[in-house]
Structures are given as C-alpha cells and as structure tokens.
N, C-alpha and C. Protein backbone atom coordinates (compact mmCIF):
# COMPACT_ATOMS: atom_id res chain seq x y z
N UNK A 1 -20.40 -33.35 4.97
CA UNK A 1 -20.99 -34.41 5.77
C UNK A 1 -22.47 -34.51 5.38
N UNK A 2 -23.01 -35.72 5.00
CA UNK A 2 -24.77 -35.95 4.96
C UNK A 2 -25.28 -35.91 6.41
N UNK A 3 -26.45 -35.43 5.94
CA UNK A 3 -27.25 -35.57 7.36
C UNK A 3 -27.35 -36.77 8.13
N UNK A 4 -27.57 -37.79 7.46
CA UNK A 4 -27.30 -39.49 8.16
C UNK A 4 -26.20 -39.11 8.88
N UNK A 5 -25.05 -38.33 8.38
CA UNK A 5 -23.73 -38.64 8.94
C UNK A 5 -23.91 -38.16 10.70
N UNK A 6 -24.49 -36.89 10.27
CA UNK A 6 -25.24 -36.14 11.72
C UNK A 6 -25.85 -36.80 12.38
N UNK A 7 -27.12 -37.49 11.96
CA UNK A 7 -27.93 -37.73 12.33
C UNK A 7 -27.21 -39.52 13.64
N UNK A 8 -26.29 -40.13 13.14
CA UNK A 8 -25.39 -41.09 13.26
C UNK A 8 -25.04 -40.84 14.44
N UNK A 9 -24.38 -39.87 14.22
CA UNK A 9 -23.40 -38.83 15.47
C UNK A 9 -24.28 -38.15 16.56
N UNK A 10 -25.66 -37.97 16.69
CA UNK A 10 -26.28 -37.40 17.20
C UNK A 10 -26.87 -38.91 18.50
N UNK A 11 -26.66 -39.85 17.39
CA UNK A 11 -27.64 -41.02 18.33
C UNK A 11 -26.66 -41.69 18.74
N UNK A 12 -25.50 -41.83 18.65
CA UNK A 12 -24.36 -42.14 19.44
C UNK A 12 -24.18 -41.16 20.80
N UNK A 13 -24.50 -40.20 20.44
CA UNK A 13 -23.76 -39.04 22.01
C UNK A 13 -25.00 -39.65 22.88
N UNK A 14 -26.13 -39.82 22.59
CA UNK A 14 -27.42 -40.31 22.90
C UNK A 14 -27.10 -40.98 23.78
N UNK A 15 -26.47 -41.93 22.77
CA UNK A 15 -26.62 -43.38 23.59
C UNK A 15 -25.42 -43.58 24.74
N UNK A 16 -24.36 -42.94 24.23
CA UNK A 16 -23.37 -42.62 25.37
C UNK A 16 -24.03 -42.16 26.62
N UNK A 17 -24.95 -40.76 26.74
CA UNK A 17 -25.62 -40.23 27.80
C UNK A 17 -26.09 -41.44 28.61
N UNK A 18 -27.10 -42.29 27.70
CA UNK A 18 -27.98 -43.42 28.26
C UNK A 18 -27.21 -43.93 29.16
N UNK A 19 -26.02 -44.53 28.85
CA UNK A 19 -25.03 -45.40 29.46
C UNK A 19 -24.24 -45.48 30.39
N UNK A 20 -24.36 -43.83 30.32
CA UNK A 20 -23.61 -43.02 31.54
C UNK A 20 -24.70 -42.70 32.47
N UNK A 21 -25.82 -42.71 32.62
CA UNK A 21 -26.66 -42.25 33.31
C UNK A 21 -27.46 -43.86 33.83
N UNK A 22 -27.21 -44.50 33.09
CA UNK A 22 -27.42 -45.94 33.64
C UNK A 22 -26.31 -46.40 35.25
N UNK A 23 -25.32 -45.78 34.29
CA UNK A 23 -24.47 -45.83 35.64
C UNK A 23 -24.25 -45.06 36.98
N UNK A 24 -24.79 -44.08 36.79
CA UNK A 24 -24.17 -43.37 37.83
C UNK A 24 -26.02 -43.80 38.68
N UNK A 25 -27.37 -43.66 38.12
CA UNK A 25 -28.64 -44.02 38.31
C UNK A 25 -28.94 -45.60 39.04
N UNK A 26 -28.21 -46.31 37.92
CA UNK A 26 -28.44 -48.00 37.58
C UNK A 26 -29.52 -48.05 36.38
N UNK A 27 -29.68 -48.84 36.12
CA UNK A 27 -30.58 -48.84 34.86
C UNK A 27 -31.89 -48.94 35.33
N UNK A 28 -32.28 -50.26 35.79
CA UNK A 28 -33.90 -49.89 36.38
C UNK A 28 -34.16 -48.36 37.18
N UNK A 29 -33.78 -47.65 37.75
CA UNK A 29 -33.78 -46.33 37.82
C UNK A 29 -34.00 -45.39 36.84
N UNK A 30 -32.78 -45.30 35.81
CA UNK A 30 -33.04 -44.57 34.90
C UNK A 30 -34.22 -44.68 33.48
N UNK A 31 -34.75 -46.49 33.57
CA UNK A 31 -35.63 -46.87 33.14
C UNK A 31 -36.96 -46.22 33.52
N UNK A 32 -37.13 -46.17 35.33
CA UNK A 32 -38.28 -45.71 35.54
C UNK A 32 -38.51 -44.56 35.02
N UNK A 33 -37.30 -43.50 35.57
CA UNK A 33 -37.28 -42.06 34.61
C UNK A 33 -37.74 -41.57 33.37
N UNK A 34 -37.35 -42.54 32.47
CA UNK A 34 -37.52 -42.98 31.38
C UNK A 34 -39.13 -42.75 30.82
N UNK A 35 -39.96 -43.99 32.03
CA UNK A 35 -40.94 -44.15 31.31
C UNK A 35 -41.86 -42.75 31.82
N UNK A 36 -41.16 -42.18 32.89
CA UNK A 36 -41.88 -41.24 33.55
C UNK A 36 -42.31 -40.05 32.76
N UNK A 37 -40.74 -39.91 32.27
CA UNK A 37 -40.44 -38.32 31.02
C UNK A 37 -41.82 -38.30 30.07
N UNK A 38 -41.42 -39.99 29.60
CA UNK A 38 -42.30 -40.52 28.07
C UNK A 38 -43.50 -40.04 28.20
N UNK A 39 -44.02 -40.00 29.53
CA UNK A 39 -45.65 -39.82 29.39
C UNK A 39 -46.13 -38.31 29.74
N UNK A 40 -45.05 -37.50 29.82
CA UNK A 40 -45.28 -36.16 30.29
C UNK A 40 -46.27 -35.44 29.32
N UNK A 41 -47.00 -34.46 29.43
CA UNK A 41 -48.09 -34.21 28.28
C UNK A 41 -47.36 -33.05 28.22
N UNK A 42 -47.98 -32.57 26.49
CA UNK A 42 -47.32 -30.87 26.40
C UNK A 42 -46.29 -30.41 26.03
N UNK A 43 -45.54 -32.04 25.77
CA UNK A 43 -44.20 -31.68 25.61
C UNK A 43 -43.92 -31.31 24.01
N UNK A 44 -43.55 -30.16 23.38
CA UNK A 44 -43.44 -29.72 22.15
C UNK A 44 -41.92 -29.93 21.66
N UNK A 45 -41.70 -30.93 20.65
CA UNK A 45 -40.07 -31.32 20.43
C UNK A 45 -40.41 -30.66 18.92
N UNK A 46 -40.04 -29.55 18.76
CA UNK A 46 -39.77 -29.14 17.45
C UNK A 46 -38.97 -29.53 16.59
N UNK A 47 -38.52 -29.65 15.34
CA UNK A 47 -37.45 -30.48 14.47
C UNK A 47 -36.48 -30.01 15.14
N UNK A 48 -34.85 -30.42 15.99
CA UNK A 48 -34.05 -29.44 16.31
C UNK A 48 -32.83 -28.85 15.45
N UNK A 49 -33.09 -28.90 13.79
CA UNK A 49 -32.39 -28.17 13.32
C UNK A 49 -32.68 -27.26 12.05
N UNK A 50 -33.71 -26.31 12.69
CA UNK A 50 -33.81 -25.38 11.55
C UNK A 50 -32.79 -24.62 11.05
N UNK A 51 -31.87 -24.68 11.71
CA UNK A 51 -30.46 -23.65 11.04
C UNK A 51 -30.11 -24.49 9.91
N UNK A 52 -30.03 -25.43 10.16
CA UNK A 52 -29.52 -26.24 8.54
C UNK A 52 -29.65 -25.93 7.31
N UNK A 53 -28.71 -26.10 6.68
CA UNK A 53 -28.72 -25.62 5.38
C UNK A 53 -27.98 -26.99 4.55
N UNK A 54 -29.23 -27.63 4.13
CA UNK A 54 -28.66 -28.84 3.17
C UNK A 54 -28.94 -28.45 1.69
N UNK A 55 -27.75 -28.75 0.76
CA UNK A 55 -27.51 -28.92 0.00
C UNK A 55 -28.35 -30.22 -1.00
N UNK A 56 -28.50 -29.83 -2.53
CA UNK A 56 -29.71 -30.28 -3.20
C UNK A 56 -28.70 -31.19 -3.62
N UNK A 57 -27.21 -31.54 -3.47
CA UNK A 57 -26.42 -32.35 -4.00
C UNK A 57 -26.08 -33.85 -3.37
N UNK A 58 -26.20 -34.90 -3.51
CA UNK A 58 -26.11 -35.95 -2.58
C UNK A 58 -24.86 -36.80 -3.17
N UNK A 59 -24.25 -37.38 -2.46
CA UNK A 59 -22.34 -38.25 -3.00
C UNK A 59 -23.21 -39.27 -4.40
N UNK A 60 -22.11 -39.51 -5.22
CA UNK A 60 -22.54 -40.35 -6.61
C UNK A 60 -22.36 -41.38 -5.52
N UNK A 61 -21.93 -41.97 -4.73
CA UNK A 61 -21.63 -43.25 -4.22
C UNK A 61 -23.02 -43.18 -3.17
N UNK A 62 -24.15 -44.08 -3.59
CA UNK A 62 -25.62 -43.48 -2.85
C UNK A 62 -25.26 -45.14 -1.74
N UNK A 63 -25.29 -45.04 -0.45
CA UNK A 63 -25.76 -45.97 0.32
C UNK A 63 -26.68 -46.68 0.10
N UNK A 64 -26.74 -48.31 0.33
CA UNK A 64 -28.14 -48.54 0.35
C UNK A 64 -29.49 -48.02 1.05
N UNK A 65 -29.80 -47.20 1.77
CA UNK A 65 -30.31 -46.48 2.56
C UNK A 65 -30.14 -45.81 3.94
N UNK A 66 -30.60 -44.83 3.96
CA UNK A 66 -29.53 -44.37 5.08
C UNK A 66 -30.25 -44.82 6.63
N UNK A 67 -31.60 -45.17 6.49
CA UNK A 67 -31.80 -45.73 7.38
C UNK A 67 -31.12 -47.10 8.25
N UNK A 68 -31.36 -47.99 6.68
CA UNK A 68 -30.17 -48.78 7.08
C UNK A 68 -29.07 -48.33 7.64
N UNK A 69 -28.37 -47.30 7.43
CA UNK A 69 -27.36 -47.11 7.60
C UNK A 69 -27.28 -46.58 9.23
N UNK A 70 -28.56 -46.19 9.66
CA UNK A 70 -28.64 -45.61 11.33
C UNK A 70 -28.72 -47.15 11.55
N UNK A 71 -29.64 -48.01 11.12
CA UNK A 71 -30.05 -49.32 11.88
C UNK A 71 -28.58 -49.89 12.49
N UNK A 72 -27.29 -49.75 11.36
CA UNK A 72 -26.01 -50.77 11.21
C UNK A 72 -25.19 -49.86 12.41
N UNK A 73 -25.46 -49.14 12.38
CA UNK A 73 -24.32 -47.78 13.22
C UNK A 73 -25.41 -48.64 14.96
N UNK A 74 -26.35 -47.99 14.80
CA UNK A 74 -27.34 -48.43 16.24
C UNK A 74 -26.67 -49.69 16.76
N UNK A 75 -26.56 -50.46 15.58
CA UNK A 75 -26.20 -52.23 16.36
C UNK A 75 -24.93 -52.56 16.68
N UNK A 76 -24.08 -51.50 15.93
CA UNK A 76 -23.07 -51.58 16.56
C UNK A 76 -22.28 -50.84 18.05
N UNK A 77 -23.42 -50.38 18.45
CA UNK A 77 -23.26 -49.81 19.63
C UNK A 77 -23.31 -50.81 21.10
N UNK A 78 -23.73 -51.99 20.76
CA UNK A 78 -24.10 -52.90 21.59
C UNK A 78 -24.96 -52.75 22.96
N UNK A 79 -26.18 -51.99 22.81
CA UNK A 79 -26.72 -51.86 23.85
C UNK A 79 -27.73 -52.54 24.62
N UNK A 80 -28.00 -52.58 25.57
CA UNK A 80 -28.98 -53.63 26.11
C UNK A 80 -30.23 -53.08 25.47
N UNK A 81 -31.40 -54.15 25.02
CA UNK A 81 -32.55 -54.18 24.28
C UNK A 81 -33.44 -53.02 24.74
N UNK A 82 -33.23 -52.55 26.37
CA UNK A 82 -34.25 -51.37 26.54
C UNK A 82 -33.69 -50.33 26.52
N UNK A 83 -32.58 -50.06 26.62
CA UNK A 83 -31.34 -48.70 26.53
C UNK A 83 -31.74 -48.26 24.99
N UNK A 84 -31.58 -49.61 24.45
CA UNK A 84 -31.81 -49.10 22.43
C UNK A 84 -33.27 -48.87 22.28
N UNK A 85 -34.12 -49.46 23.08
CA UNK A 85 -35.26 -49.12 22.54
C UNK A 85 -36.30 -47.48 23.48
N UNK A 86 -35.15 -46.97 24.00
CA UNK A 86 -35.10 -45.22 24.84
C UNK A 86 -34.33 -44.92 23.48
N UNK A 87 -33.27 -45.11 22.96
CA UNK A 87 -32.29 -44.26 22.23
C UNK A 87 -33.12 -44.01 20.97
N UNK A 88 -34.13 -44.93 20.37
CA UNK A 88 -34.88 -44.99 19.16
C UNK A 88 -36.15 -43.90 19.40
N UNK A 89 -36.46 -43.67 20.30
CA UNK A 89 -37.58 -43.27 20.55
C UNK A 89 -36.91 -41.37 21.40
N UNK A 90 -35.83 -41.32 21.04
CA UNK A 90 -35.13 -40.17 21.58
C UNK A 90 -35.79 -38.91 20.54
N UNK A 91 -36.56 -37.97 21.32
CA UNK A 91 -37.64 -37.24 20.95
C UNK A 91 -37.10 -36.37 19.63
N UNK A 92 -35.72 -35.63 19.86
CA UNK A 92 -35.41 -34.94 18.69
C UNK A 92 -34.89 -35.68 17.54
N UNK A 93 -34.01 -37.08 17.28
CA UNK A 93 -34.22 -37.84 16.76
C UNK A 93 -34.89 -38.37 15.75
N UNK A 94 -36.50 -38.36 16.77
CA UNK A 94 -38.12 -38.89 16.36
C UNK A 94 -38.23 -37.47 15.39
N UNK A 95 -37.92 -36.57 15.80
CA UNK A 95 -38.78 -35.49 14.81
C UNK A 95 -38.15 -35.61 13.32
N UNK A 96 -36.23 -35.48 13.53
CA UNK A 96 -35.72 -35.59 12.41
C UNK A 96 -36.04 -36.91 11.64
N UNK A 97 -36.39 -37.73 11.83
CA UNK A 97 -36.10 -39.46 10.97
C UNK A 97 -38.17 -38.73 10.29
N UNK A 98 -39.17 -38.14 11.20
CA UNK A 98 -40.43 -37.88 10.91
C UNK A 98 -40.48 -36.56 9.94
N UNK A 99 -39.57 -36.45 10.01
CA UNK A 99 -39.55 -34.68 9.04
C UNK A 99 -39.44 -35.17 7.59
N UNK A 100 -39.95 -33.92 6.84
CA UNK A 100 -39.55 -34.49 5.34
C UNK A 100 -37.74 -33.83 4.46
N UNK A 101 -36.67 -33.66 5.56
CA UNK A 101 -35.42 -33.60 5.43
C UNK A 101 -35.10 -35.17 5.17
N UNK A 102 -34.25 -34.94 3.88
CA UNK A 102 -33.46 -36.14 3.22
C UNK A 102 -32.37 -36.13 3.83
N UNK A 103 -32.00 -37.58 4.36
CA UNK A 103 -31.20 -38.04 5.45
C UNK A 103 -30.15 -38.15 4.50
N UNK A 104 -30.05 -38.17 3.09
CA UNK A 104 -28.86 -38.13 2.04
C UNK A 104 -28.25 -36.93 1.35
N UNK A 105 -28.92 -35.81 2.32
CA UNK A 105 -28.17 -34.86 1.66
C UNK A 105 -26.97 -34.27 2.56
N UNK A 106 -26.16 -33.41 1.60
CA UNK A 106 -24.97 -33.26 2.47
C UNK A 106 -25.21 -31.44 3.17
N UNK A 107 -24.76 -31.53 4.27
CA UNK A 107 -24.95 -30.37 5.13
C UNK A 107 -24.23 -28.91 4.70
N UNK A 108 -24.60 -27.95 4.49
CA UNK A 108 -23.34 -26.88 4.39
C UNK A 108 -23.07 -26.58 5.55
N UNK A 109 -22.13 -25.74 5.31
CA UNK A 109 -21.04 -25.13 6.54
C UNK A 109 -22.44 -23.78 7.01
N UNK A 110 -23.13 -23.22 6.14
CA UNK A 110 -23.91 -22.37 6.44
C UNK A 110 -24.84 -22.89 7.52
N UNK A 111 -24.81 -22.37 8.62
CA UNK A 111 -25.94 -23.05 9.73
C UNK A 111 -25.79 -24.02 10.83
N UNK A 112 -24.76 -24.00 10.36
CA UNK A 112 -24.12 -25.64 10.54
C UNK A 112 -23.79 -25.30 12.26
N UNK A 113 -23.16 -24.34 12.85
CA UNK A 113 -22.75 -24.01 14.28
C UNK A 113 -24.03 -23.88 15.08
N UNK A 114 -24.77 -22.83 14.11
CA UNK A 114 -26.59 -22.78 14.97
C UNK A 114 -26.84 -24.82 15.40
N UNK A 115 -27.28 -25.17 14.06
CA UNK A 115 -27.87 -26.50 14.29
C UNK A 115 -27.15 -27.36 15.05
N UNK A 116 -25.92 -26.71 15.34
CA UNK A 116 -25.05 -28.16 16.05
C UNK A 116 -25.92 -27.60 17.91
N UNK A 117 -25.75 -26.26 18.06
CA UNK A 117 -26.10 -25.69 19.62
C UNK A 117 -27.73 -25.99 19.31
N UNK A 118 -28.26 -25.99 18.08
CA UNK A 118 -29.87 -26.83 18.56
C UNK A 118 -29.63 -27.94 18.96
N UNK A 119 -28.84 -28.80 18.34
CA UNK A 119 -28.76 -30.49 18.99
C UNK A 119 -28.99 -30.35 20.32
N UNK A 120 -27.59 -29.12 20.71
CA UNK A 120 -26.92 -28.97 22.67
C UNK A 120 -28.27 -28.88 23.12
N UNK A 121 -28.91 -28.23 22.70
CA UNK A 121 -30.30 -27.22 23.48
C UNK A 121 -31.30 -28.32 23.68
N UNK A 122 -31.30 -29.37 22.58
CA UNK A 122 -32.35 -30.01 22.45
C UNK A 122 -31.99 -31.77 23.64
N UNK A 123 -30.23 -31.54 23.92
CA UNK A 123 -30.22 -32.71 24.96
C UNK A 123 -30.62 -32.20 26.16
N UNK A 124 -30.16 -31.21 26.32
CA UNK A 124 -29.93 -30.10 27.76
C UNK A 124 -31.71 -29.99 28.26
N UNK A 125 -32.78 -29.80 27.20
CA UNK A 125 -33.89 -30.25 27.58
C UNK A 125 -34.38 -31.26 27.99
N UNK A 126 -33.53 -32.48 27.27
CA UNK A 126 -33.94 -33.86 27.25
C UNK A 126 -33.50 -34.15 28.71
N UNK A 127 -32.65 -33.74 29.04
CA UNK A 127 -32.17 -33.91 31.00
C UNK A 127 -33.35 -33.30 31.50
N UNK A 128 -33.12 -32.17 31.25
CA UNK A 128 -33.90 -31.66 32.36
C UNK A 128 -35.69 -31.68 32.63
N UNK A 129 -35.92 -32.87 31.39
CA UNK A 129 -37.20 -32.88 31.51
C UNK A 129 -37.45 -34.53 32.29
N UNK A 130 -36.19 -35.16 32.50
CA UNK A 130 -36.27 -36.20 32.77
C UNK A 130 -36.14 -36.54 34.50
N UNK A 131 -35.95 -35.76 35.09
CA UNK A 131 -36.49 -35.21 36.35
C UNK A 131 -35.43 -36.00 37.23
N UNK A 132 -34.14 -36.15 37.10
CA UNK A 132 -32.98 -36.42 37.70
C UNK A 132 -33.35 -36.41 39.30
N UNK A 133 -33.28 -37.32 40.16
CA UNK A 133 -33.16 -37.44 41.66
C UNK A 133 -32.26 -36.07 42.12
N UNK A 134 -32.60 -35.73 42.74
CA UNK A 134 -31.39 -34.53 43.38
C UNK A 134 -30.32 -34.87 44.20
N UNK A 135 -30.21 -35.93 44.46
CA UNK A 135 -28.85 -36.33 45.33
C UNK A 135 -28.66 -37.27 44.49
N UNK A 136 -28.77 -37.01 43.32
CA UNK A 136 -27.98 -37.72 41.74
C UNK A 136 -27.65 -36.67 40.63
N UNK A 137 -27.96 -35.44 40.76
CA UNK A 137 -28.34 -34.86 39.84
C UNK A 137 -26.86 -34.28 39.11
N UNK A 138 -26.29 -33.65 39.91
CA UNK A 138 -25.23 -33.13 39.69
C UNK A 138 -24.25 -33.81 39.12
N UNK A 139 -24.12 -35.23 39.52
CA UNK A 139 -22.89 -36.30 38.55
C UNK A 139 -23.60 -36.71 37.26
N UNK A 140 -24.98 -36.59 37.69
CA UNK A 140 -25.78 -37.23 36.64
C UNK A 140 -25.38 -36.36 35.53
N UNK A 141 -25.44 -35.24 35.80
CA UNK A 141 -25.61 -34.24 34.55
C UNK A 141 -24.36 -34.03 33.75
N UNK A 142 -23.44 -34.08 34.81
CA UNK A 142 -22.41 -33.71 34.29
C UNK A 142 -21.58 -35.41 32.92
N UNK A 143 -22.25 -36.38 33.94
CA UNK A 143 -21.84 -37.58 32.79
C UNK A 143 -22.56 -37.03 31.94
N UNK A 144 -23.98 -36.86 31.28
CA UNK A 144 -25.16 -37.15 30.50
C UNK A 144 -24.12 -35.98 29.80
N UNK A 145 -23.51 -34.80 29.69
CA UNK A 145 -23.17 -33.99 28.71
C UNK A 145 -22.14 -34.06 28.28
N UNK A 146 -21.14 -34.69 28.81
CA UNK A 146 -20.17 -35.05 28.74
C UNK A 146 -20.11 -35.94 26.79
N UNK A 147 -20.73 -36.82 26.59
CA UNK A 147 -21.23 -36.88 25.22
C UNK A 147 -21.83 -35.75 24.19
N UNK A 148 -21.98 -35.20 24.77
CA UNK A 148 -22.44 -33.85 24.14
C UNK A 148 -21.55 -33.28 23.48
N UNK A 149 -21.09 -32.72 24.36
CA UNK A 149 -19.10 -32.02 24.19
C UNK A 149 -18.46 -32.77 22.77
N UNK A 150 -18.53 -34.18 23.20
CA UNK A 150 -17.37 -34.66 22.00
C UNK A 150 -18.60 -34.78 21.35
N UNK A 151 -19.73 -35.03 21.21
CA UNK A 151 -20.37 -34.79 19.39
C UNK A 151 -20.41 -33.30 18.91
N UNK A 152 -20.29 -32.22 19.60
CA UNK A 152 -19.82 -30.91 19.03
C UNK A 152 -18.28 -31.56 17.85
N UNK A 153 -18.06 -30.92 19.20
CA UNK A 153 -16.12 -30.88 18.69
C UNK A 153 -16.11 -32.06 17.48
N UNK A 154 -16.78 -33.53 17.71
CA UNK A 154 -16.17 -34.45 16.06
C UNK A 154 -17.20 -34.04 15.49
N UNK A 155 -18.66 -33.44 15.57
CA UNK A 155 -19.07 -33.30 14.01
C UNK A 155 -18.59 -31.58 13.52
N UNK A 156 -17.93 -31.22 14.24
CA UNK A 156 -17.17 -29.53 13.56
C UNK A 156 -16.14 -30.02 12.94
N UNK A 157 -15.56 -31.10 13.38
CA UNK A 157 -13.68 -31.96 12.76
C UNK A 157 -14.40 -32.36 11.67
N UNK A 158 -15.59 -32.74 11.78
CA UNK A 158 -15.72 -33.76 10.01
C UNK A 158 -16.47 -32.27 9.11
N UNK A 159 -16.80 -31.60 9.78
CA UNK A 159 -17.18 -30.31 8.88
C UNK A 159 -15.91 -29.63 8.68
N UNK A 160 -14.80 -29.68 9.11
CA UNK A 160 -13.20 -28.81 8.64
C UNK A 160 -13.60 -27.54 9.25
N UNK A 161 -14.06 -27.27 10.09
CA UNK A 161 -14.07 -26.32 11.16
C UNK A 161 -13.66 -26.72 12.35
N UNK A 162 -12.87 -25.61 13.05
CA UNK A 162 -11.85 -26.12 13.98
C UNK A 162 -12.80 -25.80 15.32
N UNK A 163 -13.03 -26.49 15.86
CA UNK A 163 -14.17 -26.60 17.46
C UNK A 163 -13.98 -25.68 18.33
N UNK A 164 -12.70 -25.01 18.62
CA UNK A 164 -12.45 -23.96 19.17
C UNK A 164 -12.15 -22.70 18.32
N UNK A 165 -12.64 -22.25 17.67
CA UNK A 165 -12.44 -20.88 16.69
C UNK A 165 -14.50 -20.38 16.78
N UNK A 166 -14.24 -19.03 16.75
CA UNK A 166 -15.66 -18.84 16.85
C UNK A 166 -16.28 -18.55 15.35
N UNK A 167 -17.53 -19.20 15.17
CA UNK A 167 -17.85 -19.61 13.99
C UNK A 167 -19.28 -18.66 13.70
C-alpha cells in the first residue's frame, strides 16, 4: 500500500468521525467545538507515524499526483463545505501532507501495526482535546471511534495482515 493509500484511509475515518459527531452534537455545535479546539495554544501534533517504514520503491504506474489524488477521494466524500474544511485542517493529517515523507511511496509491513495505533492515539487525542459536552460525551465518543475501528481492520486487509492476529 502507498502512503497516499494511508493517508486516503486516514481522512475518510476522519471524516466519518466528523459526521457522526455532527449528529449525535448537530453541526453548529460541533462547529463551535471545532473552532474552540483550533485555538487551543501548546498543542504539540507530532508527525503521527514514526513507526513507518517506507520503502525507496514507488508502483511504475505513477498517479498524476497524489495530492490530487487526496483532493478526488476528499470530494467524493460529499461533505458540507465546513465539515471538509475541519477534515483538511485535521492536525495529524496537517503534519503528514507538511512532512518531507513521499505520499508515493509504498509502506512496509515493518512498522506498519505501531503506525496504524499512532493514527488510534493521534484520533483518541483529537477527541479528547475537543472538549465533548458531558451529557454528550459518552455517545459522542463512542460514534467518533467507531471509524477508527474499521480504518484499523481495512488498512491491515490491504496490508495482507489479518486484523485480528497479533502482529
């Protein structure tokens, strides 16, 4: 799998969370949240996948860019204009697209379980820095990870590692 491919899969569970937390919140709610998190000071989003281990080899069949290729995946998600413009600005995301990791290389299996539980670690922050109402919190959370779960389990299926075997 290329890192785009990850990187794809990472802003989809994203945006699933968004959507689910729109709902159970409403959106102007989870908007305010939103802008609340954004301005928090101090907040240190480190790249979240130093376990990675990419490979210096990239497919002969080269995409036109892989950005493009997040832009085409993003739009086909159909989200309302401020939902996409939280999902773009989604902090671990921001670090990977800002890092100097090539979004065209392909991932090894080496690292690959660490960096998937950095993703987990790095949403599981992203909640909890976003300061959930408390007589919301509990459905809230449990939708918002609920995307989580299945971007484990399908990016281990497209790595040919089986999601339940310990790795």
């Amino acid at each position: 799998m290329r890192l785009v491919d990850f990187v794809i899969m990472m802003l989809e569970a994203h945006a699933w969370t968004l959507q689910r937390l729109a709902g159970v919140l409403g959106e102007e709610r989870l908007i305010e949240l939103l802008e609340i998190a954004g301005d928090s000071p101090g907040v240190d989003w480190r790249p979240p996948l130093p376990s990675l281990v990419l490979s210096g080899f990239k497919p002969a069949f080269e995409h036109p860019s892989p950005l493009a290729e997040i832009e085409l995946a993003v739009s086909h998600m159909n989200l309302t204009p401020v939902i996409e413009f939280f999902l773009w600005s989604y902090p671990p995301y921001r670090t990977i697209i800002e890092s100097p990791l090539e979004l065209g290389a392909m991932i090894e299996c080496k690292g690959f379980a660490a960096a998937t539980n950095e993703v987990l670690a790095s949403a599981q922050k992203w909640l909890e820095l976003l300061g959930l109402p408390p007589d919301a919190a509990p459905e809230a959370q449990e939708q918002a990870l609920t995307p989580w779960i299945r971007f484990r389990t399908s990016a281990y299926k497209k790595m040919k590692i089986n999601p339940f075997s310990k790795v």
